[in-house]
C-alpha atoms as a PDB file:
ATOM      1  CA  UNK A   1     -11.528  23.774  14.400  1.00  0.00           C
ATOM      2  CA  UNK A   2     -10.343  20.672  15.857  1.00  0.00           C
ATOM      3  CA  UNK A   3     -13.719  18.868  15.669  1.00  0.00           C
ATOM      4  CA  UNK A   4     -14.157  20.272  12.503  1.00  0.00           C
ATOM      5  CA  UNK A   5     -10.796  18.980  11.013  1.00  0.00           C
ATOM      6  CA  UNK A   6     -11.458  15.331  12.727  1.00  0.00           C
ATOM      7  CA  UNK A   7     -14.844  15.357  11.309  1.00  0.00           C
ATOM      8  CA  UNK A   8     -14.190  15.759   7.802  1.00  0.00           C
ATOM      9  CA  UNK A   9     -10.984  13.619   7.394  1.00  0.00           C
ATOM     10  CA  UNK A  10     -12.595  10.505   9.128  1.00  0.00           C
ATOM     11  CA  UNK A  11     -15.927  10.887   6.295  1.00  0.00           C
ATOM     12  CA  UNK A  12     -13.380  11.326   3.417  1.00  0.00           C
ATOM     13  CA  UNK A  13     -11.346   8.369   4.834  1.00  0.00           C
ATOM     14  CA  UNK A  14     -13.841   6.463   5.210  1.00  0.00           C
ATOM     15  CA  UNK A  15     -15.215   7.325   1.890  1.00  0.00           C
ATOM     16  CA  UNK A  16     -12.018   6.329  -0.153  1.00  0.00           C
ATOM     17  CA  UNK A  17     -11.624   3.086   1.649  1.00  0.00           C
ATOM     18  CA  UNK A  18     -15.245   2.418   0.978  1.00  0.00           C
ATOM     19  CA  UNK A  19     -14.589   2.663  -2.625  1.00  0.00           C
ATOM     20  CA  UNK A  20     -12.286   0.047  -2.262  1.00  0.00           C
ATOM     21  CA  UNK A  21     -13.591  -2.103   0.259  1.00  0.00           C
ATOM     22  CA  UNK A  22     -17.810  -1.987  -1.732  1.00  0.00           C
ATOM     23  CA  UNK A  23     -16.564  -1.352  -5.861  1.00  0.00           C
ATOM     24  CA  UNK A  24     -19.562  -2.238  -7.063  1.00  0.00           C
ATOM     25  CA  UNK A  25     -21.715  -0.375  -5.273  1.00  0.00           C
ATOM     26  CA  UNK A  26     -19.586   2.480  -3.741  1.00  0.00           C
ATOM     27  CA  UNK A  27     -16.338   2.546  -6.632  1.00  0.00           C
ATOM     28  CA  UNK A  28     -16.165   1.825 -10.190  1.00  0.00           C
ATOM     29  CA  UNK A  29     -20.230   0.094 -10.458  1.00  0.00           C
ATOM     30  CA  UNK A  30     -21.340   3.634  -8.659  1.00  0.00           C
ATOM     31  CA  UNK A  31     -18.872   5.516 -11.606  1.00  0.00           C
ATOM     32  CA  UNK A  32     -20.025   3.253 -14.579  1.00  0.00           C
ATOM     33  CA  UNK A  33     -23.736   4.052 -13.806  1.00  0.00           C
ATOM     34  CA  UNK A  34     -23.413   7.835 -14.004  1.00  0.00           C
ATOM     35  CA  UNK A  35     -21.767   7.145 -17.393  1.00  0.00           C
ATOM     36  CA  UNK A  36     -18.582   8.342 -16.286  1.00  0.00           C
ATOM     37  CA  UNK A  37     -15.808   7.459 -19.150  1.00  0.00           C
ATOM     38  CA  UNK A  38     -12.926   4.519 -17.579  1.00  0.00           C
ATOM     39  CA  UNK A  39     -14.610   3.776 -14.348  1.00  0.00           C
ATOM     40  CA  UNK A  40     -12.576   1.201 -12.963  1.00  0.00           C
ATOM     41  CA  UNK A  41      -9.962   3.930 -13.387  1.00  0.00           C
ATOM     42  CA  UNK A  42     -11.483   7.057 -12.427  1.00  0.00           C
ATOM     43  CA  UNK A  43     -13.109   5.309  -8.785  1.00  0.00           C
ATOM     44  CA  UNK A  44      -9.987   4.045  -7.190  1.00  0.00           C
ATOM     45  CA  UNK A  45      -7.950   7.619  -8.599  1.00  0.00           C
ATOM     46  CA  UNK A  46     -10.884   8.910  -6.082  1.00  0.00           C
ATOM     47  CA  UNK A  47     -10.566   6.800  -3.747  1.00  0.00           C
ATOM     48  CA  UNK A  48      -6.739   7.303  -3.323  1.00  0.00           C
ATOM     49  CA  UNK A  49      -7.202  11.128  -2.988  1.00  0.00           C
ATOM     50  CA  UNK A  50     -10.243  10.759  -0.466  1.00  0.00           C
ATOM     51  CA  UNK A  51      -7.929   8.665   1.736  1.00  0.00           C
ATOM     52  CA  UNK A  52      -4.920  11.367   1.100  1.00  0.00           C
ATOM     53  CA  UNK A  53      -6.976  14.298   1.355  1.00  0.00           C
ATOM     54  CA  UNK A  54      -8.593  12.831   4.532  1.00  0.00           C
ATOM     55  CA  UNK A  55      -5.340  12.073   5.976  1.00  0.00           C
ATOM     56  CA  UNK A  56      -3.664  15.157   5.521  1.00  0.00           C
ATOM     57  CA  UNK A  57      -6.714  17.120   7.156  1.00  0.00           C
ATOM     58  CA  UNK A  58      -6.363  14.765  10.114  1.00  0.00           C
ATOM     59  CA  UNK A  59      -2.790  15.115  10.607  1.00  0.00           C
ATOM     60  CA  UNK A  60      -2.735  18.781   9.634  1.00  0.00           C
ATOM     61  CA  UNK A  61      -0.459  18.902   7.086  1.00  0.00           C
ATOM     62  CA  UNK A  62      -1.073  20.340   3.818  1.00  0.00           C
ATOM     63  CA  UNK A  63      -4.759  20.815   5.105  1.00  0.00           C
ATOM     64  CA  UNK A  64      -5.941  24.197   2.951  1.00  0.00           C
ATOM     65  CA  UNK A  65      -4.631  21.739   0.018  1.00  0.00           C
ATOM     66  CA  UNK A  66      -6.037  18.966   0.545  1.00  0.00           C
ATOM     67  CA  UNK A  67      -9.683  20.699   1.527  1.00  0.00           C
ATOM     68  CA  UNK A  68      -9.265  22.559  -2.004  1.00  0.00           C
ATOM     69  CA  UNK A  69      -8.449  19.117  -3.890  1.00  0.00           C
ATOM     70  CA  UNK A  70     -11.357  17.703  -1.779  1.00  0.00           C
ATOM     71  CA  UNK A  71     -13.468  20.685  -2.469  1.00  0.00           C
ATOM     72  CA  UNK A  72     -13.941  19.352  -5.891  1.00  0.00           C
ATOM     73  CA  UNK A  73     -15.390  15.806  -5.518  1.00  0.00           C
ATOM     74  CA  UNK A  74     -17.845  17.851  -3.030  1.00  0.00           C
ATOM     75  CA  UNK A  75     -18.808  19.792  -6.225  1.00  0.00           C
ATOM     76  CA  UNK A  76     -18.744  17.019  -8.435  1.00  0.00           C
ATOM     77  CA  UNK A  77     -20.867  15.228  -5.362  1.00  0.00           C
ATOM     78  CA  UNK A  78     -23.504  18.155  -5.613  1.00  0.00           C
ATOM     79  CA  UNK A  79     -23.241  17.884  -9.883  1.00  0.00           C
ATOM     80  CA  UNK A  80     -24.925  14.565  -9.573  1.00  0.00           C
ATOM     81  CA  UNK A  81     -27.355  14.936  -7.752  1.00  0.00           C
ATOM     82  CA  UNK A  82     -28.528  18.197  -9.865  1.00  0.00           C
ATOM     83  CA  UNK A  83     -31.076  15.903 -11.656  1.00  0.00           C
ATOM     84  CA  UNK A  84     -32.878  15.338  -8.100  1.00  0.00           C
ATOM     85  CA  UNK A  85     -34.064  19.321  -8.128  1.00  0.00           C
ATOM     86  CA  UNK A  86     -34.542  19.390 -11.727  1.00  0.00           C
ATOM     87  CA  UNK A  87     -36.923  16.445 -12.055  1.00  0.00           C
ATOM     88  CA  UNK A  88     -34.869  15.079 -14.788  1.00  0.00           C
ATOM     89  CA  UNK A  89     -32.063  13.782 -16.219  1.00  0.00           C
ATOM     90  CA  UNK A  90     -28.314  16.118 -16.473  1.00  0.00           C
ATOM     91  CA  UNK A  91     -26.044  15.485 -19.500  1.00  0.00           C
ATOM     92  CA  UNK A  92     -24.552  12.025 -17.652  1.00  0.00           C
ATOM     93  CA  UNK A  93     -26.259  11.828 -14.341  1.00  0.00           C
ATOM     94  CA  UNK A  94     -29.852  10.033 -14.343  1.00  0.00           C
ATOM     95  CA  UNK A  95     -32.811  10.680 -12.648  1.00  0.00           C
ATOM     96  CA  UNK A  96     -32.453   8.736  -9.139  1.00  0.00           C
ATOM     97  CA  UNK A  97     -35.038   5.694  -9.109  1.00  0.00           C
ATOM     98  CA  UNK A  98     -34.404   5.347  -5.213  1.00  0.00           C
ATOM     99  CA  UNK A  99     -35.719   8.821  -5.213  1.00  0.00           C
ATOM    100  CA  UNK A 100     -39.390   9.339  -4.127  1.00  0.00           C
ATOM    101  CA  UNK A 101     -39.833  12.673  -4.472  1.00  0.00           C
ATOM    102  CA  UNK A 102     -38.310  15.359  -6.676  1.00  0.00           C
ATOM    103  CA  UNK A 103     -37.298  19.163  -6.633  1.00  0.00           C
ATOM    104  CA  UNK A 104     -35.750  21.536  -5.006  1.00  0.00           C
ATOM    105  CA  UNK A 105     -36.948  20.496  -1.067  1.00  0.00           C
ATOM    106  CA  UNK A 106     -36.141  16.845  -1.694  1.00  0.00           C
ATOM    107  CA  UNK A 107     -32.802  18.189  -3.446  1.00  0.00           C
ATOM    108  CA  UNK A 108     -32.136  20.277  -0.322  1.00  0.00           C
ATOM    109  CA  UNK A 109     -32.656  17.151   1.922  1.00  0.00           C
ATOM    110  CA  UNK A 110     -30.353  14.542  -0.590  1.00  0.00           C
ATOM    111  CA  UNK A 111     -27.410  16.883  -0.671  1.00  0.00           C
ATOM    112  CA  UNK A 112     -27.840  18.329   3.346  1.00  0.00           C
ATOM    113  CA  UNK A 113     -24.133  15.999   3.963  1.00  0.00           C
ATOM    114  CA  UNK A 114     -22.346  17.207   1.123  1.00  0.00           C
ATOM    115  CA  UNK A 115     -23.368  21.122   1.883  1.00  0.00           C
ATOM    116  CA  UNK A 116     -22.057  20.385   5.481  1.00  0.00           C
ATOM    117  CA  UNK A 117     -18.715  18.923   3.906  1.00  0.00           C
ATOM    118  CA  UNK A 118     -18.511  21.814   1.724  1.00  0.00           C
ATOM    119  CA  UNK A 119     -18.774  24.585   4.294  1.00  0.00           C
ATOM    120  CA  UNK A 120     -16.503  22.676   6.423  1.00  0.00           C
ATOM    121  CA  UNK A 121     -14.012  21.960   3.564  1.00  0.00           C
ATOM    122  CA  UNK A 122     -13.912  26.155   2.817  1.00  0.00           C
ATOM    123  CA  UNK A 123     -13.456  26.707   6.754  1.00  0.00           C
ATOM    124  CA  UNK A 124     -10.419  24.527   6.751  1.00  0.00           C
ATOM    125  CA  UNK A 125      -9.010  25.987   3.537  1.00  0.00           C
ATOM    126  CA  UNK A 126      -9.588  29.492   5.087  1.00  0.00           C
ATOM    127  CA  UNK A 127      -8.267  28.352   8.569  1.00  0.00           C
ATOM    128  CA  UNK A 128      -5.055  26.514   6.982  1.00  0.00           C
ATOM    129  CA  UNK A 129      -4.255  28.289   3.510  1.00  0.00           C
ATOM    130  CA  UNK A 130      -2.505  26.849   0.498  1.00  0.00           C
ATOM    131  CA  UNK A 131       0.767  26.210   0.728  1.00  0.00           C
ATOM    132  CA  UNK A 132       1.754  24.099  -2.559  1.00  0.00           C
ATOM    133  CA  UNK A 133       3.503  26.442  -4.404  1.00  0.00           C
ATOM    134  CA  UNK A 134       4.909  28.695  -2.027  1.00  0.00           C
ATOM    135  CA  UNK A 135       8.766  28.678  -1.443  1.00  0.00           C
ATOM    136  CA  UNK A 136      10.605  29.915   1.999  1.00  0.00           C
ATOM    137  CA  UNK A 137      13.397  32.554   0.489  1.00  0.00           C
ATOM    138  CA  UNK A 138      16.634  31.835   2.270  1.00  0.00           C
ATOM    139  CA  UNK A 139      16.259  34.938   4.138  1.00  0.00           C
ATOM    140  CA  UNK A 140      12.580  33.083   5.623  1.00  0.00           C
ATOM    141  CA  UNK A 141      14.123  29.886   7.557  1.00  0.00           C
ATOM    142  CA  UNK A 142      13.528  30.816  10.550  1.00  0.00           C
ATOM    143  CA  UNK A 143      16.730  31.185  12.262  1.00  0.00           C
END
């Protein structure tokens, strides 16, 4: 689990920083061409929790939270890039021009990294829990 955990938080560290490091083509330019509403706000909000998320799974701590949180840009990855297996465009995603072919194979092969992510993501959540939310009783410290 080890591998798995060092895995996943470097790509979603790397991910966030890229949004900073490339905007235009990796941050708000990527957000503004999928029609997303406030770009410029909405890419570095994601970039911020990539880097936290990705942290916390490499350090351990709040891991099952942070893969849940995570868990949802990994959906939203797999939302927009729908229109690949469809052959068309999705409410605000477009049809890929850098695309050659589409359906469901070639939408099997353009999401293959985020399916990996997302298994991984649920292993770690399964592995670590949730633990936002839960308070020790005074009876539970430990002593």
């Amino acid at each position: 689990m080890i591998l798995v955990r060092l895995i996943v938080g470097l790509v979603f560290l790397l991910e966030g920083a890229l949004k900073f490091i490339r905007p235009e083509e990796l941050g708000a330019g990527r957000f503004a061409s999928f029609g997303l509403p406030v770009p410029h706000l909405l890419a570095p909000l994601a970039g911020g929790l990539e880097i936290l998320g990705g942290a916390a799974i490499l350090l351990n701590l709040y891991a099952g939270d942070a893969a849940l949180v995570l868990l949802l840009f990994i959906l939203a990855a797999l939302a927009a890039k729908l229109p690949i297996g469809l052959g068309r465009p999705l409410g605000p995603f477009p049809l890929p021009a850098s695309v050659l072919h589409y359906g469901w194979l070639s939408f099997c092969y353009e999401v293959r990294i985020e399916l990996l992510l997302l298994f991984s993501l649920v292993a770690i959540l399964i592995d670590s829990g949730l633990r936002m939310g839960h308070r020790r009783r005074w009876y539970q410290s430990g002593l």
